[in-house]
N, C-alpha and C. Protein backbone atom coordinates (compact mmCIF):
# COMPACT_ATOMS: atom_id res chain seq x y z
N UNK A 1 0.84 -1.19 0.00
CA UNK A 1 0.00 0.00 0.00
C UNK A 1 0.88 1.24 0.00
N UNK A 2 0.17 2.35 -0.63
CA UNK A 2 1.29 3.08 -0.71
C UNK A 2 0.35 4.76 0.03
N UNK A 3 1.93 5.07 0.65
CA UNK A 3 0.99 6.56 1.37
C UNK A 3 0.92 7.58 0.32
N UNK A 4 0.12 8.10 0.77
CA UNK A 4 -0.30 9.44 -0.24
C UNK A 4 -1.37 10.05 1.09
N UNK A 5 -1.65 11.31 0.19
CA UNK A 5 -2.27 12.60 0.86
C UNK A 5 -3.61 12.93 0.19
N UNK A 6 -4.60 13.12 0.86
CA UNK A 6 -5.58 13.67 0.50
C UNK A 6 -6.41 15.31 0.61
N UNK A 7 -7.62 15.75 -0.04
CA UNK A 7 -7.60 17.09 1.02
C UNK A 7 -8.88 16.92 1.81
N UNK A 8 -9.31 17.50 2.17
CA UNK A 8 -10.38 17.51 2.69
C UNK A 8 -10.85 18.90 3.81
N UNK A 9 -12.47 18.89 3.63
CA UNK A 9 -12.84 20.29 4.51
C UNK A 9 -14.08 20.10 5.16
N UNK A 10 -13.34 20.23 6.33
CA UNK A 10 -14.73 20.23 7.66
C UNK A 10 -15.84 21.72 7.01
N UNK A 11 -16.67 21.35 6.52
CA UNK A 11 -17.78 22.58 5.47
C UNK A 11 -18.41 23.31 7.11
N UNK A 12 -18.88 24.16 6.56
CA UNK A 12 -19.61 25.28 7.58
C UNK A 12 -20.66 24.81 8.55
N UNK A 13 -21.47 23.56 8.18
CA UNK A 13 -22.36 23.41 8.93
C UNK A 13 -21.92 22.63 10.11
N UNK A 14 -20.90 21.88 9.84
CA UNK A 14 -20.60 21.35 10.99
C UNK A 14 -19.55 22.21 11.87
N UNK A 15 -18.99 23.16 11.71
CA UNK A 15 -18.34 24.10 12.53
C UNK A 15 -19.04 24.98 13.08
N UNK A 16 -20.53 24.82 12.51
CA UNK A 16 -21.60 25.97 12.95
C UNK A 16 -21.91 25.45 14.26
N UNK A 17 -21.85 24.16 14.45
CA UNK A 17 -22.33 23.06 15.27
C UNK A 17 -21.20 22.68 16.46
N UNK A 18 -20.23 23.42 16.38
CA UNK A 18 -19.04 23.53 17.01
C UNK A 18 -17.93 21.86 16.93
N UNK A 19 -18.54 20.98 15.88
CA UNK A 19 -18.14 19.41 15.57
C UNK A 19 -16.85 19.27 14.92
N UNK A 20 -15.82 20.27 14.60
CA UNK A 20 -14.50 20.24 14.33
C UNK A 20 -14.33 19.53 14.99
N UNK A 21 -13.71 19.42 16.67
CA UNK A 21 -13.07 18.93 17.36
C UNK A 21 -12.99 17.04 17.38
N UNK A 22 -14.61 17.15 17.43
CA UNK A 22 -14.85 16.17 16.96
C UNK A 22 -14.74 15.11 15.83
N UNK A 23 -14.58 15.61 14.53
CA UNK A 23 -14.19 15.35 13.39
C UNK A 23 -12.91 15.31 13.34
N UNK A 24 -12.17 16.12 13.90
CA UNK A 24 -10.69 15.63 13.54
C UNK A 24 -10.25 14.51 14.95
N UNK A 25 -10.57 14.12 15.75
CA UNK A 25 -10.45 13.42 16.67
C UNK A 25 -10.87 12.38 16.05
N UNK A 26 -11.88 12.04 15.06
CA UNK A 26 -12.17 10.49 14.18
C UNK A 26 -11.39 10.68 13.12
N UNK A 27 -10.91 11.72 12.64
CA UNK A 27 -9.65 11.64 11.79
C UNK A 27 -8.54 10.82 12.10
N UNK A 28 -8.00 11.36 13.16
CA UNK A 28 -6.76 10.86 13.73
C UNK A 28 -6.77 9.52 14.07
N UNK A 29 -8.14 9.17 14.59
CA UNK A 29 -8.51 7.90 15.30
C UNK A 29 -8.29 6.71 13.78
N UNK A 30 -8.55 7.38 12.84
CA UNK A 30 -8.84 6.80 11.46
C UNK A 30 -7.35 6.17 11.50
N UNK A 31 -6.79 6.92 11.80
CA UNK A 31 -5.11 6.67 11.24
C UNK A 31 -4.00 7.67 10.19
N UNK A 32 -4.94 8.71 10.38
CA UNK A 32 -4.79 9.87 9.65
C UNK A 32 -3.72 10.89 10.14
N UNK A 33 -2.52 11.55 9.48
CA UNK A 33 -1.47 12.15 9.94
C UNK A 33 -2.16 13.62 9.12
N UNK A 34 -2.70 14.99 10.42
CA UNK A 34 -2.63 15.62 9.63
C UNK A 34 -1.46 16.50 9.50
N UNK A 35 -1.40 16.78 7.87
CA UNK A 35 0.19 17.46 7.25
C UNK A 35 0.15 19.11 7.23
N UNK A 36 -1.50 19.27 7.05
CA UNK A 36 -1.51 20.84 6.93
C UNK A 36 -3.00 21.00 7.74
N UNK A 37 -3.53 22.50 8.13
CA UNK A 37 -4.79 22.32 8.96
C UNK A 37 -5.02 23.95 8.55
N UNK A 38 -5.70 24.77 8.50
CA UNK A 38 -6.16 26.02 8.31
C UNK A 38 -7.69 26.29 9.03
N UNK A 39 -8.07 27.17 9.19
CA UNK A 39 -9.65 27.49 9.80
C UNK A 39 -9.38 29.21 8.83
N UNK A 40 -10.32 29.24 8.24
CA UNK A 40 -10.59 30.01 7.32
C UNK A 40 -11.77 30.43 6.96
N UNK A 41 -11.94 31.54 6.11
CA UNK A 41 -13.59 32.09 5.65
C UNK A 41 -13.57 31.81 4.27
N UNK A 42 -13.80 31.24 3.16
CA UNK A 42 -13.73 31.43 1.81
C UNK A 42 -14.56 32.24 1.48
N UNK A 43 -13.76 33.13 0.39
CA UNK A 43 -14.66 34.24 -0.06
C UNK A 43 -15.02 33.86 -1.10
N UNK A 44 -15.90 34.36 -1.72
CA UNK A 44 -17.11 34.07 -2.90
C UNK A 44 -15.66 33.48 -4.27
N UNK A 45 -15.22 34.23 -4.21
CA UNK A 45 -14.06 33.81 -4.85
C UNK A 45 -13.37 33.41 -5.33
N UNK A 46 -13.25 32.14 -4.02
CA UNK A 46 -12.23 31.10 -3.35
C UNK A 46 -13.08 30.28 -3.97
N UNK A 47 -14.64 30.30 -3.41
CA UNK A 47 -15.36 29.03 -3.62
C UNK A 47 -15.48 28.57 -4.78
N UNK A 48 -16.06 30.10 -5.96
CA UNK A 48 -16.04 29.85 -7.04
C UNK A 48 -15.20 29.48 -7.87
N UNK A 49 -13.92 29.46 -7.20
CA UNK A 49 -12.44 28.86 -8.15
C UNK A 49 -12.39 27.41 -7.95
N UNK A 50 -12.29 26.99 -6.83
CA UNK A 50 -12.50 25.70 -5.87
C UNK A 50 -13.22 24.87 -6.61
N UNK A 51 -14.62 25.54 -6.67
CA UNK A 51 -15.92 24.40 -7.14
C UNK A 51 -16.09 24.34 -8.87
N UNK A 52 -14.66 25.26 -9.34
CA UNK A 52 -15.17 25.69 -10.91
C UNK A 52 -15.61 24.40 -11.96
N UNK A 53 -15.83 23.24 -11.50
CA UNK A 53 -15.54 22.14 -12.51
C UNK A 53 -17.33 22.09 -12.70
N UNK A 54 -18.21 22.23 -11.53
CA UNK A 54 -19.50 22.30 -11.73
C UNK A 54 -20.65 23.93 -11.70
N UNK A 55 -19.47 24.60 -12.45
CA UNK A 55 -19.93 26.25 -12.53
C UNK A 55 -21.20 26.22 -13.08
N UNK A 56 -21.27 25.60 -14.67
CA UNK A 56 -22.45 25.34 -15.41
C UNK A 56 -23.91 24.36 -14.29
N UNK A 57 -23.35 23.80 -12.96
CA UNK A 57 -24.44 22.89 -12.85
C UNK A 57 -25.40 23.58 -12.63
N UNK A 58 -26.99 23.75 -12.22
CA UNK A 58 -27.82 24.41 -11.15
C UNK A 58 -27.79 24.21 -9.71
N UNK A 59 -26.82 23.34 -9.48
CA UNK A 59 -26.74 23.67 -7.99
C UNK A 59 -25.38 24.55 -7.28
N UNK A 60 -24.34 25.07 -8.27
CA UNK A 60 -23.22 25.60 -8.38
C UNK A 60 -23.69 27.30 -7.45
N UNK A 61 -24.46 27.65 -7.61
CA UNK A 61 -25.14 28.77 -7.06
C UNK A 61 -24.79 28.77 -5.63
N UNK A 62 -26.29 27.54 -5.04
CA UNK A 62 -26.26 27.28 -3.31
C UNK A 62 -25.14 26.55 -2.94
N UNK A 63 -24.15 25.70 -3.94
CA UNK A 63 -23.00 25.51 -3.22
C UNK A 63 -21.73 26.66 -2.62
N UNK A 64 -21.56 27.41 -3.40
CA UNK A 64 -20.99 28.98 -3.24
C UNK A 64 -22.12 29.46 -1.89
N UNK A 65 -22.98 29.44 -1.60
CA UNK A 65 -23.25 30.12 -0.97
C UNK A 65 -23.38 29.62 0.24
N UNK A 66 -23.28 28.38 0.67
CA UNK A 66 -23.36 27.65 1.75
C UNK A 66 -21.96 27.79 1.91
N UNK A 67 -20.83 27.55 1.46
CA UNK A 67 -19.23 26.95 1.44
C UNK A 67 -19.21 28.81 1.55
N UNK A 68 -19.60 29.98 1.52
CA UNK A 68 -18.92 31.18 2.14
C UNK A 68 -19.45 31.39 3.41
N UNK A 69 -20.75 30.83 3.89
CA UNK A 69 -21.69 31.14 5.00
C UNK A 69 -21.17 31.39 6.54
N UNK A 70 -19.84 30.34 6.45
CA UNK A 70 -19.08 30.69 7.95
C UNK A 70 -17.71 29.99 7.62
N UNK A 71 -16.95 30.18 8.59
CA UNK A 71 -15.48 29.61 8.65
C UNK A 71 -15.67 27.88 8.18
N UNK A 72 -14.72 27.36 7.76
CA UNK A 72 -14.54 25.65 6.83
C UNK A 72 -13.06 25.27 7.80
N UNK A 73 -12.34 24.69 8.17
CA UNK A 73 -11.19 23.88 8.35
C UNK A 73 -10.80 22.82 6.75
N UNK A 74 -10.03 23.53 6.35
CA UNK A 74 -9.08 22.75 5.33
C UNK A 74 -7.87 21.67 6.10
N UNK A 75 -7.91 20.99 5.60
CA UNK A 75 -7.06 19.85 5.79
C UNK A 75 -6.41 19.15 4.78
N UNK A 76 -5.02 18.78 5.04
CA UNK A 76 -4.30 17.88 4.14
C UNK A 76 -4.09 16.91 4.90
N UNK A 77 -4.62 15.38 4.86
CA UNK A 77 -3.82 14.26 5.65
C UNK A 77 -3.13 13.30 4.66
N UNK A 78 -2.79 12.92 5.49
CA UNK A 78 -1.94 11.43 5.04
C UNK A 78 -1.94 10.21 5.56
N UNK A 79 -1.88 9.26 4.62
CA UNK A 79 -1.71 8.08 4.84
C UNK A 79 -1.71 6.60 3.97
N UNK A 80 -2.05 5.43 4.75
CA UNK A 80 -1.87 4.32 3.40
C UNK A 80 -3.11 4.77 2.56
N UNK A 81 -3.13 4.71 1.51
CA UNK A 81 -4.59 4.94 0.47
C UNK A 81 -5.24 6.14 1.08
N UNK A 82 -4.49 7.39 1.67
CA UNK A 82 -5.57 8.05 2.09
C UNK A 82 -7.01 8.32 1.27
N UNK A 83 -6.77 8.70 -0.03
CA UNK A 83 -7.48 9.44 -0.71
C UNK A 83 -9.18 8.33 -0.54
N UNK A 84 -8.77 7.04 -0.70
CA UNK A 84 -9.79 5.99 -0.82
C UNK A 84 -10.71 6.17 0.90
N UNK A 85 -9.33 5.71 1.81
CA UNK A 85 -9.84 5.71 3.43
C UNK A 85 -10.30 6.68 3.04
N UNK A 86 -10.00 8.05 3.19
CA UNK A 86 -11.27 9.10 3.75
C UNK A 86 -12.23 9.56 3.23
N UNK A 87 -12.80 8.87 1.92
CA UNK A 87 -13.70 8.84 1.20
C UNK A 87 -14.46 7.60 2.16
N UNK A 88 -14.09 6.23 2.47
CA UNK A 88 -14.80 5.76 2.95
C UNK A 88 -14.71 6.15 4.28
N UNK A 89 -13.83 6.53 5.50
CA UNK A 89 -13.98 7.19 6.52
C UNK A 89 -15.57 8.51 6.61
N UNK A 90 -15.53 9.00 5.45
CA UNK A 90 -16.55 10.21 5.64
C UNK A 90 -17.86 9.03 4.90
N UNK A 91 -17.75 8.57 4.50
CA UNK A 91 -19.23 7.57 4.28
C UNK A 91 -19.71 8.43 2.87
N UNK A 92 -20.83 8.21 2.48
CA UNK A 92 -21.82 8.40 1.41
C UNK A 92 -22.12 9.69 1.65
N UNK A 93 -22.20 10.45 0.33
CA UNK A 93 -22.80 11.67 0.38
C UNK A 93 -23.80 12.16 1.24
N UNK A 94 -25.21 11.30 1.06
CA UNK A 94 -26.09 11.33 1.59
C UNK A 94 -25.79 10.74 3.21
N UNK A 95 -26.21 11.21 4.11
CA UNK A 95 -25.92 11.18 5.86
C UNK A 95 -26.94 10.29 6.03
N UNK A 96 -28.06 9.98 5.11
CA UNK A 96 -29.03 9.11 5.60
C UNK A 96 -28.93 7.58 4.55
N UNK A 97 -27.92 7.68 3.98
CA UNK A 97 -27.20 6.36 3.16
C UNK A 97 -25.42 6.01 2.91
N UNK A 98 -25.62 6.91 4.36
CA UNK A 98 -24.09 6.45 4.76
C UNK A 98 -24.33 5.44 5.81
N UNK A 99 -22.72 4.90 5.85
CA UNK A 99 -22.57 3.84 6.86
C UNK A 99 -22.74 3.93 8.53
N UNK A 100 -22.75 3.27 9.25
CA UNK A 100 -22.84 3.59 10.46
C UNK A 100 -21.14 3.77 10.76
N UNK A 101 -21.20 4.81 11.51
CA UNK A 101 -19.70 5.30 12.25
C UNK A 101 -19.47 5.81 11.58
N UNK A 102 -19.92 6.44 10.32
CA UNK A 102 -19.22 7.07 9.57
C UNK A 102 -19.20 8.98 9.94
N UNK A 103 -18.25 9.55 9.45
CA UNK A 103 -18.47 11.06 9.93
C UNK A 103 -19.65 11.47 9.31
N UNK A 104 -20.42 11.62 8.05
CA UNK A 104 -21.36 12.07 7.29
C UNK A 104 -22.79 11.37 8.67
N UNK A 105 -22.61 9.91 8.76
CA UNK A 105 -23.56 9.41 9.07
C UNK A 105 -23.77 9.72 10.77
N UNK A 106 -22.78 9.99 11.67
CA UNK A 106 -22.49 10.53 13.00
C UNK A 106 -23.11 12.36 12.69
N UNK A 107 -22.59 13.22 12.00
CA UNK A 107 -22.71 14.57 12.04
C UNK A 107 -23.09 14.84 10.77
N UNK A 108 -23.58 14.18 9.63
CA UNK A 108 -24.10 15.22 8.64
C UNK A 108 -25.63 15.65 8.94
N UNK A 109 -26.32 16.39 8.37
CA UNK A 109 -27.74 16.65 8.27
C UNK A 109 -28.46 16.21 7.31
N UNK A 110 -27.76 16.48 5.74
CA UNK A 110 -28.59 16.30 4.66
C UNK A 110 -27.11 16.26 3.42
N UNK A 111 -27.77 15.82 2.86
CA UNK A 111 -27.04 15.27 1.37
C UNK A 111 -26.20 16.73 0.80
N UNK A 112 -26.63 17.84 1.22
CA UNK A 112 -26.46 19.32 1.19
C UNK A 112 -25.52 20.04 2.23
N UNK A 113 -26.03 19.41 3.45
CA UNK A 113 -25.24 19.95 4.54
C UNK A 113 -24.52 18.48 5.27
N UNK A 114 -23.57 17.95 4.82
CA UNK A 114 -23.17 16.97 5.14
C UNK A 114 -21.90 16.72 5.64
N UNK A 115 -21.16 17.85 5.85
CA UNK A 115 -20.21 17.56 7.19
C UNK A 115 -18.95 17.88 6.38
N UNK A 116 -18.34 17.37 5.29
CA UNK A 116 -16.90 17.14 5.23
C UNK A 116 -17.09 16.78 3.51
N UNK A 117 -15.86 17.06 2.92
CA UNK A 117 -15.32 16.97 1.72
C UNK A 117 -14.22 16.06 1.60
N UNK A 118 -14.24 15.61 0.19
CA UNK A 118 -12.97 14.74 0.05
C UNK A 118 -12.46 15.14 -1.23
N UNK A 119 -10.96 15.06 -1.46
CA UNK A 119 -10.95 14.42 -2.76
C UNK A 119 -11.22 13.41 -3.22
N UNK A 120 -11.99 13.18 -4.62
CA UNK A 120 -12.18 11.97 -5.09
C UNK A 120 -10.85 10.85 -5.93
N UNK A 121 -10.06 11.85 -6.43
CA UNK A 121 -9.01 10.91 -6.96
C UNK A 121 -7.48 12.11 -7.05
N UNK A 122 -6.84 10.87 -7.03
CA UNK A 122 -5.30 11.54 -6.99
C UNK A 122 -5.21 12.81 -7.81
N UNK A 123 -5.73 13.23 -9.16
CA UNK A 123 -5.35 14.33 -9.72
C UNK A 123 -6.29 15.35 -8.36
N UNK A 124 -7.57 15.29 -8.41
CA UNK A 124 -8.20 16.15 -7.80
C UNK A 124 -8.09 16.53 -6.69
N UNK A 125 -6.77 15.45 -5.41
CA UNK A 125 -6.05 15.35 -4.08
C UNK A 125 -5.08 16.58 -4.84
N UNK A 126 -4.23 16.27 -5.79
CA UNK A 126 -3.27 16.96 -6.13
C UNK A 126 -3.97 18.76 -6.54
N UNK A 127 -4.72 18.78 -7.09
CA UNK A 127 -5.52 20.20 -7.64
C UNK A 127 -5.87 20.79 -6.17
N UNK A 128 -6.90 20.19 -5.42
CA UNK A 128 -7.25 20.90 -4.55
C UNK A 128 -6.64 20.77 -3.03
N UNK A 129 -4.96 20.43 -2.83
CA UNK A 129 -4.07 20.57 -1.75
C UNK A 129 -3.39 22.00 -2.25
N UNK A 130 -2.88 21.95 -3.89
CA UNK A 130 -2.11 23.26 -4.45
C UNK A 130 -2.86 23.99 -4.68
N UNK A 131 -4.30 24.42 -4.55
CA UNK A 131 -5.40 25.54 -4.33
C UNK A 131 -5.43 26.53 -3.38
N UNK A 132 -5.57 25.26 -1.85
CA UNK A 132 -5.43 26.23 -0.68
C UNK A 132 -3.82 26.06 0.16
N UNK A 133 -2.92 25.27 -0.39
CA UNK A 133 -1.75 25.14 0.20
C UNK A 133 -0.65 25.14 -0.16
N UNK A 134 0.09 25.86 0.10
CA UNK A 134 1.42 26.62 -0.48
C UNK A 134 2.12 24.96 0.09
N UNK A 135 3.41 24.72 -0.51
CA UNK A 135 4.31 23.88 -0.46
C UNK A 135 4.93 23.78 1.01
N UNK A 136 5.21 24.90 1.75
CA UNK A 136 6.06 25.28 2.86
C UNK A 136 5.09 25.15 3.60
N UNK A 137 3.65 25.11 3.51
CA UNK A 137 2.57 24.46 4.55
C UNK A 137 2.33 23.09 5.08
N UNK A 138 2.55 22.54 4.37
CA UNK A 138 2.29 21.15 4.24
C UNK A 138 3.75 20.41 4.95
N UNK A 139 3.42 20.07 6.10
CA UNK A 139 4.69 19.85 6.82
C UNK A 139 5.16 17.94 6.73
């Protein structure tokens, strides 16, 4: 198995909910080394650069506008297969067809407000770590 890095972001609703602490404590528990960590506001901006791959969708709108609504925690971890683990660590999109123990299925609300982000595959780990993280961050 080979290590690699993934990104990932505790989204607004669950920081609204004060569940960071919590979330990265099943991070770690996961087996997860985190390499970089930020608490941040994205500005309309950010999001819209971030999310640009589904600009054209109709839901590209309320995603921008939920993802500026309050502070996010960015994260870079690492580990064996991270990118796979914390896709299955955070469970199914949907919080009500995710797994049990999973973070989505523990703290999401809705398929919308669902706790945490992943990358889905190595290019898109690689795109969205060099988005929000300078080289000299990532320790």
């Amino acid at each position: 198995m080979a290590t690699e890095r993934t990104f990932a972001i505790i989204k607004p609703d669950a920081v609204e909910k004060n569940l960071a602490g919590a979330i990265l404590a099943h991070i770690e528990k996961s087996g997860f080394v985190v390499k970089g960590l930020k608490r941040v506001q994205l500005t309309r901006a950010m999001a819209e650069g971030f999310y640009a791959e589904h600009a054209g969708r109709g839901f590209f709108g309320e995603l921008v506008t939920f993802m500026t609504r309050g502070p996010v925690y960015l994260l870079a971890l690492e580990g064996e297969n991270a990118i796979a683990k914390w896709r299955e660590v955070m469970g199914a999109t949907d919080p009500a067809a995710a797994a049990e123990g999973t973070i989505r299925k523990l703290f999401g609300a809705s398929k919308g407000e669902n706790a945490t982000h992943g990358s889905d595959s190595p290019a898109s780990a690689a795109r969205e770590l060099a988005f929000f993280f300078s080289g000299t961050e990532l320790l």
